[in-house]
PDB file of N, CA and C in Angstrom:
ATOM      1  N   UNK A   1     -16.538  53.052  49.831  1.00  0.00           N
ATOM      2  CA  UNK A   1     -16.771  53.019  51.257  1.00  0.00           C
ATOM      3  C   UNK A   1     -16.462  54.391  51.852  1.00  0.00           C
ATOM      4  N   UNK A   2     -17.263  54.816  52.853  1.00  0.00           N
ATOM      5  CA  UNK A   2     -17.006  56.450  53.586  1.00  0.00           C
ATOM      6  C   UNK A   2     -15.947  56.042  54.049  1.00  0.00           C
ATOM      7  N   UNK A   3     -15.113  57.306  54.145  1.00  0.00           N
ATOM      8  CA  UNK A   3     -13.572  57.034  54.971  1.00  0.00           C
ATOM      9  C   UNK A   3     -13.937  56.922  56.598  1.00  0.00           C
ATOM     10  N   UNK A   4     -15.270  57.439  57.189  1.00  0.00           N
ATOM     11  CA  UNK A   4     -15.276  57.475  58.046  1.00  0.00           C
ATOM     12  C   UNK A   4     -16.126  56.824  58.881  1.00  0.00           C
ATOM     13  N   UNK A   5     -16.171  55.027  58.171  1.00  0.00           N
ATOM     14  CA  UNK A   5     -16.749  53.728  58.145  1.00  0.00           C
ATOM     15  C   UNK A   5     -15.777  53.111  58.065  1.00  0.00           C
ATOM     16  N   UNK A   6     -15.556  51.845  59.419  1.00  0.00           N
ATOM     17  CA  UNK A   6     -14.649  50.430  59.419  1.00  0.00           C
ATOM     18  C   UNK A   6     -15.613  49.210  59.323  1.00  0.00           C
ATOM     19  N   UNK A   7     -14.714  48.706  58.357  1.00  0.00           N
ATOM     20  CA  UNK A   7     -15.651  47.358  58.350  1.00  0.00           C
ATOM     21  C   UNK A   7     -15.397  46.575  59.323  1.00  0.00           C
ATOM     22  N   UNK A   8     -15.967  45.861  60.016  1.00  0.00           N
ATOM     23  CA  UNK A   8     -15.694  44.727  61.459  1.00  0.00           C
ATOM     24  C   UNK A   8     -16.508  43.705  61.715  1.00  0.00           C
ATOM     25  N   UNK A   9     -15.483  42.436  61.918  1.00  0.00           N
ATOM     26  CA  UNK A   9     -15.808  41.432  62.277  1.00  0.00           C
ATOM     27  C   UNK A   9     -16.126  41.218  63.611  1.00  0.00           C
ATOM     28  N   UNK A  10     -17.781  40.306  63.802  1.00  0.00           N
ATOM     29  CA  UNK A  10     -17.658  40.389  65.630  1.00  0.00           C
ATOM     30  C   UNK A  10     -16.804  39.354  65.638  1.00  0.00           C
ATOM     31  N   UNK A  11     -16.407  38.993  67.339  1.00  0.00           N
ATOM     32  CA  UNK A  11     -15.465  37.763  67.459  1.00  0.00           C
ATOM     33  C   UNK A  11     -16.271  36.515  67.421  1.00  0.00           C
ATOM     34  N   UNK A  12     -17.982  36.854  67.832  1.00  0.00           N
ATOM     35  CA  UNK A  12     -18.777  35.820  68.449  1.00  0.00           C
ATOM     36  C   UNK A  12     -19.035  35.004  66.394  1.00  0.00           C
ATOM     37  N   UNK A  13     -18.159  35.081  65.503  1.00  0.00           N
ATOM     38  CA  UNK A  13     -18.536  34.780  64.435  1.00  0.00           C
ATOM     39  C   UNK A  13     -20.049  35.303  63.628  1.00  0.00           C
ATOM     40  N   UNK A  14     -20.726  36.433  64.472  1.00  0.00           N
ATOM     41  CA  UNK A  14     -21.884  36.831  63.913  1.00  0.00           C
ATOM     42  C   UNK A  14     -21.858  37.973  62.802  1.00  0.00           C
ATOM     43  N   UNK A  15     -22.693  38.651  62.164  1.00  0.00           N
ATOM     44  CA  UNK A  15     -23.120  39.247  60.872  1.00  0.00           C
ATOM     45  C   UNK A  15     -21.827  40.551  60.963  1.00  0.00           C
ATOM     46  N   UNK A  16     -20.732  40.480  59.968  1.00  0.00           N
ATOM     47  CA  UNK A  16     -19.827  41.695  60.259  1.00  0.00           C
ATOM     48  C   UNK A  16     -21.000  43.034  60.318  1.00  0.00           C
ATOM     49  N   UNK A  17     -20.185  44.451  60.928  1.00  0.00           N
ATOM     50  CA  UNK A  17     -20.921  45.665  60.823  1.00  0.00           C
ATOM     51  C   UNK A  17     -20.028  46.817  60.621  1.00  0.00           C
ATOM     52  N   UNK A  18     -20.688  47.910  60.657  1.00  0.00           N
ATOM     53  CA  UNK A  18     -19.872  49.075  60.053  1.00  0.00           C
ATOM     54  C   UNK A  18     -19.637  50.139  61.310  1.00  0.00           C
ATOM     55  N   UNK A  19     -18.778  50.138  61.686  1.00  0.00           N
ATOM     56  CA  UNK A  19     -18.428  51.449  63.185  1.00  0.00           C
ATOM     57  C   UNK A  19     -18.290  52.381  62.319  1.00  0.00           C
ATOM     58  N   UNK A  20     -18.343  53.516  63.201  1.00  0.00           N
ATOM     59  CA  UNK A  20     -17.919  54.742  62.505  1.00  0.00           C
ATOM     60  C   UNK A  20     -17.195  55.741  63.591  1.00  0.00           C
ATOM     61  N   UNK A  21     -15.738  56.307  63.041  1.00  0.00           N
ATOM     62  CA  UNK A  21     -15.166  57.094  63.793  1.00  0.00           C
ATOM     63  C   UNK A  21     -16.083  58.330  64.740  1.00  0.00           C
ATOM     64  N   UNK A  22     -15.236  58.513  65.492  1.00  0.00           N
ATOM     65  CA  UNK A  22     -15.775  59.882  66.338  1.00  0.00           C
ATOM     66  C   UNK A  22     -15.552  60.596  65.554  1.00  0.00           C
ATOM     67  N   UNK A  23     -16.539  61.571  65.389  1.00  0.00           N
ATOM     68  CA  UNK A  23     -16.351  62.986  64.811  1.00  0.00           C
ATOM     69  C   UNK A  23     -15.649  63.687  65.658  1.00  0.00           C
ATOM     70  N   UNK A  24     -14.727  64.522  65.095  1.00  0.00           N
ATOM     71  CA  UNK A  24     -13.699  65.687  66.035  1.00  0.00           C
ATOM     72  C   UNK A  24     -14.031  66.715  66.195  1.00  0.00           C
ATOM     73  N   UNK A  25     -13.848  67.862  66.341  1.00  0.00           N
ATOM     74  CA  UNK A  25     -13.790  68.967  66.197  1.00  0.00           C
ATOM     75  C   UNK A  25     -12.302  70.066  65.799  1.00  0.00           C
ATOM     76  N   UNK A  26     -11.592  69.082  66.311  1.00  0.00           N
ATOM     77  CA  UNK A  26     -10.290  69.384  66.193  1.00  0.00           C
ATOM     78  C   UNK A  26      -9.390  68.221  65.382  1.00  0.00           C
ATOM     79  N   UNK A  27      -8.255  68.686  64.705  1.00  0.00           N
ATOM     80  CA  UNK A  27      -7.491  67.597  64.036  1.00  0.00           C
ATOM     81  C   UNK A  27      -5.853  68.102  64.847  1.00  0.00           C
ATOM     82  N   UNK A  28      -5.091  67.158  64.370  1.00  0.00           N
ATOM     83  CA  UNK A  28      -3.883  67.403  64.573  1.00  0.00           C
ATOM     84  C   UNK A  28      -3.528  68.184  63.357  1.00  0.00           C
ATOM     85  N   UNK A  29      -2.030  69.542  64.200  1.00  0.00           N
ATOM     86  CA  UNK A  29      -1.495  70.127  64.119  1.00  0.00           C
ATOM     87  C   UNK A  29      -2.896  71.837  63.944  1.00  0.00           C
ATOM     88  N   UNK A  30      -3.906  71.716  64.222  1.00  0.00           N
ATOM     89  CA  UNK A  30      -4.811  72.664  65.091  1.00  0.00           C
ATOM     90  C   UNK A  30      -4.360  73.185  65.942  1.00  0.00           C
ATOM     91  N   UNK A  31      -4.353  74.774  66.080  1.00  0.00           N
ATOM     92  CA  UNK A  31      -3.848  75.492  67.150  1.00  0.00           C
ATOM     93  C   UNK A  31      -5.073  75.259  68.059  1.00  0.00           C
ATOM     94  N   UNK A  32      -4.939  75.602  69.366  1.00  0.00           N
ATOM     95  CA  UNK A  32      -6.102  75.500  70.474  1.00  0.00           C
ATOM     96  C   UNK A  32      -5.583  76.246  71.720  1.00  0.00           C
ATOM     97  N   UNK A  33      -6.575  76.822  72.659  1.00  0.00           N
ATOM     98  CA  UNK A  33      -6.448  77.489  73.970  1.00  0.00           C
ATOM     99  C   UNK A  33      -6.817  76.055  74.748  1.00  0.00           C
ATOM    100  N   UNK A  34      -6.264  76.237  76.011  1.00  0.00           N
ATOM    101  CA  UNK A  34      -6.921  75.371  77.084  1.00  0.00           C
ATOM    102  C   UNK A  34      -7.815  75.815  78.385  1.00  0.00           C
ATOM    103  N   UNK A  35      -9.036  75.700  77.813  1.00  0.00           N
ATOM    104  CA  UNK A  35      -9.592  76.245  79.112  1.00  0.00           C
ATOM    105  C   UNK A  35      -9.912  75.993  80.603  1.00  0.00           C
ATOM    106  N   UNK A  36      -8.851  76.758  81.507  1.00  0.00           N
ATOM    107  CA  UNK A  36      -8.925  77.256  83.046  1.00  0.00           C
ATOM    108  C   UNK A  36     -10.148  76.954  83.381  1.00  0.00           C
ATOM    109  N   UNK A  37     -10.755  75.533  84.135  1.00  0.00           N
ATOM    110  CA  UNK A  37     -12.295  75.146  84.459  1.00  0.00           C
ATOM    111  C   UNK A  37     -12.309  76.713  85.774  1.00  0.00           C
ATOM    112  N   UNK A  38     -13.984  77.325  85.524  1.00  0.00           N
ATOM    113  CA  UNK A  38     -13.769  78.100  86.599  1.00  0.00           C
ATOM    114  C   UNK A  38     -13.643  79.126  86.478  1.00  0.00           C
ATOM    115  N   UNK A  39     -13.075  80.072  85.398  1.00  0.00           N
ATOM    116  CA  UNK A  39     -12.123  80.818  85.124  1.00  0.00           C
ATOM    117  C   UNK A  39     -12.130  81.513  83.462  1.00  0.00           C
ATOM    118  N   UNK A  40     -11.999  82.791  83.055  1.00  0.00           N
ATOM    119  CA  UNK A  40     -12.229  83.007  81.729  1.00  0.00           C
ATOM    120  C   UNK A  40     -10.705  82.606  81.550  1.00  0.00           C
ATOM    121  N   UNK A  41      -9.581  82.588  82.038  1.00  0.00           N
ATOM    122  CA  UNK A  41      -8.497  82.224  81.526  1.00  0.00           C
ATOM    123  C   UNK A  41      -8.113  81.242  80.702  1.00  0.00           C
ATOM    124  N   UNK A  42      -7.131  81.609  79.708  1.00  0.00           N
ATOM    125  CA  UNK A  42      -6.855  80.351  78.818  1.00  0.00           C
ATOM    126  C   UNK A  42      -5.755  80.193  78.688  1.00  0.00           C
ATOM    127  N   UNK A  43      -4.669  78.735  78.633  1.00  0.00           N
ATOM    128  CA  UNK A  43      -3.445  78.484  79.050  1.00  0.00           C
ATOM    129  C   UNK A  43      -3.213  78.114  76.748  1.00  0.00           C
ATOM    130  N   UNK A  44      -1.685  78.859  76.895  1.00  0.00           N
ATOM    131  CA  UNK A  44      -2.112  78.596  75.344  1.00  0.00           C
ATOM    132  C   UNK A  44      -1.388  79.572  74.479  1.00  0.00           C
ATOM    133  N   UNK A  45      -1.711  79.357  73.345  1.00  0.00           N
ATOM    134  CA  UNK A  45      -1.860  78.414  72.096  1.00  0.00           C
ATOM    135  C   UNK A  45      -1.153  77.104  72.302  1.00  0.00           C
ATOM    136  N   UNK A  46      -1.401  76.000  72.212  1.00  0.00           N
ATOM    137  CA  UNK A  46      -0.744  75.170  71.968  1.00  0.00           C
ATOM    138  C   UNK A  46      -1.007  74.484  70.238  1.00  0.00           C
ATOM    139  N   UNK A  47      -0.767  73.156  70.188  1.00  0.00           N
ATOM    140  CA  UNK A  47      -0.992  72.430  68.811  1.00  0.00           C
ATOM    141  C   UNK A  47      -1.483  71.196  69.161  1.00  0.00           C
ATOM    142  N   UNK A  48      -2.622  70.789  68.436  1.00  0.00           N
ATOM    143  CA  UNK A  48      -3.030  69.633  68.720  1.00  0.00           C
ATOM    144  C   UNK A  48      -2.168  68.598  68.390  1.00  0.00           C
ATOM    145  N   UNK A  49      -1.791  67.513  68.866  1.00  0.00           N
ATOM    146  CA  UNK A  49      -0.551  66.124  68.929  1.00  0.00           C
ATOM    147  C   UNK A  49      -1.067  65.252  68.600  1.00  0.00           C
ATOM    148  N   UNK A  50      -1.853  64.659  68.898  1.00  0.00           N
ATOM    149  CA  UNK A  50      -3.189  63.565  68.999  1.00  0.00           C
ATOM    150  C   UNK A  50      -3.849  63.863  69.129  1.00  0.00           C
ATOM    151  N   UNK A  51      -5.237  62.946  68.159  1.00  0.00           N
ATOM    152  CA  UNK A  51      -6.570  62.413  68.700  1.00  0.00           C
ATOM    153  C   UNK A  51      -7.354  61.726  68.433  1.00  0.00           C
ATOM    154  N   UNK A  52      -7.384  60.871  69.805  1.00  0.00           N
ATOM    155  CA  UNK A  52      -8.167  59.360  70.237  1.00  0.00           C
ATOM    156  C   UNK A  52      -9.658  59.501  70.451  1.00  0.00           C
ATOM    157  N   UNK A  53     -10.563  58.871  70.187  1.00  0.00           N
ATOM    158  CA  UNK A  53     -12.111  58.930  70.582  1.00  0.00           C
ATOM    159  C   UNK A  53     -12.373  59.992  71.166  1.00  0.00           C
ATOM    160  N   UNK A  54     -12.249  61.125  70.493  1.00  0.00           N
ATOM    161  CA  UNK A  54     -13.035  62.338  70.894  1.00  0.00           C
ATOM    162  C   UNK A  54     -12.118  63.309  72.080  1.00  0.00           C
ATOM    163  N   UNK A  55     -10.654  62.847  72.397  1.00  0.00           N
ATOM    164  CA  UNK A  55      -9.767  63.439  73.300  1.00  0.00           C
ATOM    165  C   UNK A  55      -8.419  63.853  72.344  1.00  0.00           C
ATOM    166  N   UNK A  56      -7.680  65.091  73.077  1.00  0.00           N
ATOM    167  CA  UNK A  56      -6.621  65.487  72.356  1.00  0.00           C
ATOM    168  C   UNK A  56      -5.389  65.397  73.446  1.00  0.00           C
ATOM    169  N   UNK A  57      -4.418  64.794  72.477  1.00  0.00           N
ATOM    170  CA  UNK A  57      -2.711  65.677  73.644  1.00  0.00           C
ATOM    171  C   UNK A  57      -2.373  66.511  72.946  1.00  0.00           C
ATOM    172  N   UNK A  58      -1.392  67.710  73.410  1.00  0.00           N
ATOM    173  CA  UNK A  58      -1.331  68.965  72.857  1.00  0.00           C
ATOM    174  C   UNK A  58       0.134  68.849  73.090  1.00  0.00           C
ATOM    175  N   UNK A  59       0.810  69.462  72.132  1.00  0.00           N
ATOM    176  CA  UNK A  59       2.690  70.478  72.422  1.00  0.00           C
ATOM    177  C   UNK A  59       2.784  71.799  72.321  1.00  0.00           C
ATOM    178  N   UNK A  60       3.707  71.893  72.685  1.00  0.00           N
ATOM    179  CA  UNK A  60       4.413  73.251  72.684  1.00  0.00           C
ATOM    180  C   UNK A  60       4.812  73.685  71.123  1.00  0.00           C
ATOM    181  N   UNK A  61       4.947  74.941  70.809  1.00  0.00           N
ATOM    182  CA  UNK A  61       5.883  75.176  69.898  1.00  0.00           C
ATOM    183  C   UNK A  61       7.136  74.382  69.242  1.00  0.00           C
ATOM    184  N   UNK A  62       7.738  73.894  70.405  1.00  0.00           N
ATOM    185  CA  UNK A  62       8.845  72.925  70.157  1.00  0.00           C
ATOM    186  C   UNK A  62       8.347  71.645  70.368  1.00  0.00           C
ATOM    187  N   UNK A  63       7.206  70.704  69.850  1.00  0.00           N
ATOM    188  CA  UNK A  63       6.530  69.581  70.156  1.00  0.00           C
ATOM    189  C   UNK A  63       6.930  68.826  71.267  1.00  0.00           C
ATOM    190  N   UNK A  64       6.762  69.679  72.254  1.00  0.00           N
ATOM    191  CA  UNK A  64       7.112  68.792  73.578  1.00  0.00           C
ATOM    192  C   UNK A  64       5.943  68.853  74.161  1.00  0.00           C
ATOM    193  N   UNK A  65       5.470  67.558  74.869  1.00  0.00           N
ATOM    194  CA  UNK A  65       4.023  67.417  75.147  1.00  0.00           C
ATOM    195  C   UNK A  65       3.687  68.565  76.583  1.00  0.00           C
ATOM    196  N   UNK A  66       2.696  68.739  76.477  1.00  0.00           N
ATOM    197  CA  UNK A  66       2.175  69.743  77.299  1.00  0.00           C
ATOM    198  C   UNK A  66       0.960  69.322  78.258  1.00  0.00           C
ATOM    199  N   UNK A  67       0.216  69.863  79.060  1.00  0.00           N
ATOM    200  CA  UNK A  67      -0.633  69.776  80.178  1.00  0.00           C
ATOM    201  C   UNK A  67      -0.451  68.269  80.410  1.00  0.00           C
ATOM    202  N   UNK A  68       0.488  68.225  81.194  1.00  0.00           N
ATOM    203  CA  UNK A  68       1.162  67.098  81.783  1.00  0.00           C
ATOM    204  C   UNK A  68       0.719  65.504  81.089  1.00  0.00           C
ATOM    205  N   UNK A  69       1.090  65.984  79.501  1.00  0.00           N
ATOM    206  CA  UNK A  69       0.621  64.602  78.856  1.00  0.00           C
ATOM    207  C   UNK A  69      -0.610  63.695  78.610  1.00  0.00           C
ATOM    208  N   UNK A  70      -1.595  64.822  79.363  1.00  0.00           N
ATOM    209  CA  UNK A  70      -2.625  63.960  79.511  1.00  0.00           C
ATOM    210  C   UNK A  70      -3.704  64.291  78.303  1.00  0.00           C
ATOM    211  N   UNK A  71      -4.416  63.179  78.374  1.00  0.00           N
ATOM    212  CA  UNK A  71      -5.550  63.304  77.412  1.00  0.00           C
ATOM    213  C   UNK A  71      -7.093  64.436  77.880  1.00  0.00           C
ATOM    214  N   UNK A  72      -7.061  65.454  76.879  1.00  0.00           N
ATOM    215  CA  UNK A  72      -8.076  66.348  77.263  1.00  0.00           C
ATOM    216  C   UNK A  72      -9.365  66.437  76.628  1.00  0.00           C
ATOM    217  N   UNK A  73     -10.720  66.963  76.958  1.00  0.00           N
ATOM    218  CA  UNK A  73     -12.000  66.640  76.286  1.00  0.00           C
ATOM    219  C   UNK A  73     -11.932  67.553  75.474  1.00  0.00           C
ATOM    220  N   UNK A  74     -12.657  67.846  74.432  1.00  0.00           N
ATOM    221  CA  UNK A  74     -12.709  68.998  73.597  1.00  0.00           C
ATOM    222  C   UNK A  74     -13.509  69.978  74.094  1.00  0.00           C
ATOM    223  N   UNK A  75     -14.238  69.606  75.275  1.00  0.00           N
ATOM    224  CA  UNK A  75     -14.479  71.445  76.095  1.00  0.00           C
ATOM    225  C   UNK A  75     -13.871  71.339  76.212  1.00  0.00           C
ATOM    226  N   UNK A  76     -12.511  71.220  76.658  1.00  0.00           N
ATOM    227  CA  UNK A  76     -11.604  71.870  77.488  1.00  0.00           C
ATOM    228  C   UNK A  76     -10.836  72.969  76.655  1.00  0.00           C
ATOM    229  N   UNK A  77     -11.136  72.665  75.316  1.00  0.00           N
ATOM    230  CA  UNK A  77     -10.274  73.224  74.528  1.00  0.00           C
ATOM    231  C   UNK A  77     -11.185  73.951  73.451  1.00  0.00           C
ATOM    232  N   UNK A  78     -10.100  75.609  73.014  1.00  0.00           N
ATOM    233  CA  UNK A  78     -10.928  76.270  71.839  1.00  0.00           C
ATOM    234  C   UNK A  78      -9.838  76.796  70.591  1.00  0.00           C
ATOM    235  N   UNK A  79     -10.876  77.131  69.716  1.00  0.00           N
ATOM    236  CA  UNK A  79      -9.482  77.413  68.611  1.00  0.00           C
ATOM    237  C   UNK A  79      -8.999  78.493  68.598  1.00  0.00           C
ATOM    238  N   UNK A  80      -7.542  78.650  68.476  1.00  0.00           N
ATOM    239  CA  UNK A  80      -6.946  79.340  68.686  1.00  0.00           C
ATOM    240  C   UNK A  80      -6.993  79.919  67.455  1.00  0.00           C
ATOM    241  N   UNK A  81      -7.187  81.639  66.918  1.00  0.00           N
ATOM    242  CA  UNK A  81      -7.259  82.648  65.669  1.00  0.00           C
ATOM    243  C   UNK A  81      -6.012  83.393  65.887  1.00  0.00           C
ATOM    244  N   UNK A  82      -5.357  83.259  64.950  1.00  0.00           N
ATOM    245  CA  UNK A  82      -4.212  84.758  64.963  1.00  0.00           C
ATOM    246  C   UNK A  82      -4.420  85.207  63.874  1.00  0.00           C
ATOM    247  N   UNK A  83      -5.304  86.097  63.792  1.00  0.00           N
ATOM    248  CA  UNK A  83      -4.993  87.322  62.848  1.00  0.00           C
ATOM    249  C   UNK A  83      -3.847  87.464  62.271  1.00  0.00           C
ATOM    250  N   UNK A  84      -2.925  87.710  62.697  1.00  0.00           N
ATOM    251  CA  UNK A  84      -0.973  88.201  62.242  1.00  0.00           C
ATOM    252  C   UNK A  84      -0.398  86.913  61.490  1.00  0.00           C
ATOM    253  N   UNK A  85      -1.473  85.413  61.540  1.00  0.00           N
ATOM    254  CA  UNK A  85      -0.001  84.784  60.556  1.00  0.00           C
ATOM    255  C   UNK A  85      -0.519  84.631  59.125  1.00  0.00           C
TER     256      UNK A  85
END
């Protein structure tokens, strides 16, 4: 079975089927910028924390949650490159 296939039962007792996860772009522990709507600015590096149907929460260096906990789209966010590590 693809890992990225669930098998599922409907409730209405009809023919089980196969969902398939959201594709990401990002995984956890992914560095990322947050992008300033508006604005070339980017708030950042953070680390990706979670991610739910296609949304991320992000921490700090010291995994303390960041942009006020909330769940963000993946525009909002880009990958972060450091050359130096």
């Amino acid at each position: 079975m693809d890992p990225n296939e669930k098998f599922s039962f409907c409730e209405d007792g009809d023919r089980p089927i196969c969902t398939y996860k959201t594709k990401t772009k990002f995984r956890p522990a992914d560095r990322v910028w947050v992008l300033v709507p508006g604005t070339s600015t980017r708030a950042g590096p953070y680390t990706v924390a979670a991610v739910e149907n296609g949304r991320y929460k992000l921490c700090d260096k010291n995994k303390r949650p960041t942009e006020d906990d909330r769940w963000l789209k993946e525009e909002e966010l880009e990958f972060f490159y450091d050359d130096f590590e």
